[in-house]
C-alpha atoms as a PDB file:
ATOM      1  CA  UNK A   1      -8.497  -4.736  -3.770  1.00  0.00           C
ATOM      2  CA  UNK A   2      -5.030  -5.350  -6.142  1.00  0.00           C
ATOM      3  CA  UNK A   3      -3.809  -2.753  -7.900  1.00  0.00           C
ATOM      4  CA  UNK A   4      -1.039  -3.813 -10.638  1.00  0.00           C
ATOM      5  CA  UNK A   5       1.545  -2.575 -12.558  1.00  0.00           C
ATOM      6  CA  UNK A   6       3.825  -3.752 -15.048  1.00  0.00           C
ATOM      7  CA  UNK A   7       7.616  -3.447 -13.055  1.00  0.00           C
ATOM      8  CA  UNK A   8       9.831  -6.452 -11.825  1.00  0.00           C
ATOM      9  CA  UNK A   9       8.992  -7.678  -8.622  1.00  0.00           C
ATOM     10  CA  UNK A  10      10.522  -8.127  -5.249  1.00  0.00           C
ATOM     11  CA  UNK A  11      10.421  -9.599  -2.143  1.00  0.00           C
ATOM     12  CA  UNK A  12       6.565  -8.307  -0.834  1.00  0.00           C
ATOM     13  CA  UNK A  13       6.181  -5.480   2.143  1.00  0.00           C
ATOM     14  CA  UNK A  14       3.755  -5.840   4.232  1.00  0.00           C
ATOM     15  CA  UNK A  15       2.265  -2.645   6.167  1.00  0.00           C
ATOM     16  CA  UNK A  16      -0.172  -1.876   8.681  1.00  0.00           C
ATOM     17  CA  UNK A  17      -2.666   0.874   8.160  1.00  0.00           C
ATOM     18  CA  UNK A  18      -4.845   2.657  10.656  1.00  0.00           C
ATOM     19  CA  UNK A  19      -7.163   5.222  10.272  1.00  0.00           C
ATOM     20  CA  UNK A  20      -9.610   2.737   7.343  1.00  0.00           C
ATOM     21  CA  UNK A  21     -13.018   2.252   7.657  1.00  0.00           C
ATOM     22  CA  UNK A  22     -14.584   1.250   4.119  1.00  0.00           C
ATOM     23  CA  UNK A  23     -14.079   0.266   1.006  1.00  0.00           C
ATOM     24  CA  UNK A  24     -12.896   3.985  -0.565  1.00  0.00           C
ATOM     25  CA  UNK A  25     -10.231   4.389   2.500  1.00  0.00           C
ATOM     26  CA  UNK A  26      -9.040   0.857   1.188  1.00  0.00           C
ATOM     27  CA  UNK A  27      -9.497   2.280  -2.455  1.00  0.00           C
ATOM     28  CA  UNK A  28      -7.497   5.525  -1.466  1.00  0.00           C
ATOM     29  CA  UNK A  29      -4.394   3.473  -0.020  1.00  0.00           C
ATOM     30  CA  UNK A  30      -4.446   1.445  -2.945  1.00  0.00           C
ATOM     31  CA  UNK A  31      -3.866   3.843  -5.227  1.00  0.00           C
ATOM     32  CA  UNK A  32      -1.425   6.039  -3.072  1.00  0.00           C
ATOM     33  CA  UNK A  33       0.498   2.917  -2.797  1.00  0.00           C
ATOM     34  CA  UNK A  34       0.258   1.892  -6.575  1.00  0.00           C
ATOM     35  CA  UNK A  35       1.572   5.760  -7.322  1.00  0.00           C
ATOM     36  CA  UNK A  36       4.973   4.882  -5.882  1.00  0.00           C
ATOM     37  CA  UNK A  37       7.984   4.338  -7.776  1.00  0.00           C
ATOM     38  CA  UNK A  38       8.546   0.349  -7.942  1.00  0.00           C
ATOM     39  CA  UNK A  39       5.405  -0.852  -7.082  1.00  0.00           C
ATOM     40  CA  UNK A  40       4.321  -3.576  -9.229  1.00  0.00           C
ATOM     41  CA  UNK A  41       1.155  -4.820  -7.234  1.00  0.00           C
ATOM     42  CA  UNK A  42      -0.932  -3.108  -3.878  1.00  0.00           C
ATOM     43  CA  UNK A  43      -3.287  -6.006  -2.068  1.00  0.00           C
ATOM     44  CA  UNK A  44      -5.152  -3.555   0.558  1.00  0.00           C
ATOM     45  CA  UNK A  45      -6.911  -5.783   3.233  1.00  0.00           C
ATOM     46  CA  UNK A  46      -9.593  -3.468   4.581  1.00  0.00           C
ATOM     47  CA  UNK A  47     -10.594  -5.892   7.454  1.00  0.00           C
ATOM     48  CA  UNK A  48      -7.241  -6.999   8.690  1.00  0.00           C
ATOM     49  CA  UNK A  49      -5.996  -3.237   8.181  1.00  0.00           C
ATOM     50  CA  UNK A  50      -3.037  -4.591   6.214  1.00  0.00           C
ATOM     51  CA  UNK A  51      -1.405  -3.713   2.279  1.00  0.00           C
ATOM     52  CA  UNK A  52       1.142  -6.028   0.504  1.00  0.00           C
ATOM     53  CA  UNK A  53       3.112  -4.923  -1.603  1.00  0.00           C
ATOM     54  CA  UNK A  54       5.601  -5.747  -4.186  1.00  0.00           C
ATOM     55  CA  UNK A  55       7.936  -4.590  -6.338  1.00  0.00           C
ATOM     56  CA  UNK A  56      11.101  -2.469  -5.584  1.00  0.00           C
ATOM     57  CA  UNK A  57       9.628   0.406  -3.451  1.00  0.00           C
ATOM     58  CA  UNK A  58      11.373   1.468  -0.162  1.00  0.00           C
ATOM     59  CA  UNK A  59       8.886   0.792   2.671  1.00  0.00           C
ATOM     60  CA  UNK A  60       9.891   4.184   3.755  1.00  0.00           C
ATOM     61  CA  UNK A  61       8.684   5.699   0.415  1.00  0.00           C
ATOM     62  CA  UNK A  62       5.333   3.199   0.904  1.00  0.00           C
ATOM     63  CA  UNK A  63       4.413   4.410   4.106  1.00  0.00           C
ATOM     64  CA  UNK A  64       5.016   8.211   3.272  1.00  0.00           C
ATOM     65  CA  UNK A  65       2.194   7.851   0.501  1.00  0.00           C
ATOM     66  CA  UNK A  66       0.141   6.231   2.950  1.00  0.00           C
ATOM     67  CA  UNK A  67       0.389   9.318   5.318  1.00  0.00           C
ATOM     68  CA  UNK A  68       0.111  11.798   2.582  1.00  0.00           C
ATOM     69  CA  UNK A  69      -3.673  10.038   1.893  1.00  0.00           C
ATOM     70  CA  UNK A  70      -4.738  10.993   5.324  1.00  0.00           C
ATOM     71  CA  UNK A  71      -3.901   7.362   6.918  1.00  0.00           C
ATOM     72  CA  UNK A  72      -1.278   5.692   9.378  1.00  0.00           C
ATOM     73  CA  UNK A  73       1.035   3.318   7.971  1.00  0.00           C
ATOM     74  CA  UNK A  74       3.805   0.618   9.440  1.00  0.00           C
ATOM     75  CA  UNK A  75       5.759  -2.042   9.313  1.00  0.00           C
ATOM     76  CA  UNK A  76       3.765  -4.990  10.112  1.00  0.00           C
END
């Protein structure tokens, strides 16, 4: 799933997430992800239990949207 938005892009982040088990878990990250400030595109990998993302987003402000959907989220 990619979620886009129209921002200038960074260097990408990519996260670990636990806690997904179909394709609306991968659907909620996605869009908790795409809701923060700076992101320009969210690539949610449901079977690897990774999201990329980039734009100019904080991973700390990433991975607090991630919790805040019900889901586990790190550094990869």
């Amino acid at each position: 799933m990619t979620i886009e938005n129209s921002n200038e892009s960074t260097g990408p982040i990519v996260l670990a997430i636990s806690g997904m088990t179909c394709g609306g878990c991968a659907g909620a990250v996605g869009r908790a992800l795409s809701a923060v400030p700076g992101v320009v595109e969210a690539r949610v990998d449901l079977g690897g239990g990774r999201a990329t993302v980039t734009g100019s987003a904080h991973a700390e402000d990433l991975i607090r949207a991630i919790e805040a959907a019900g889901f586990a989220g790190a550094l990869a």
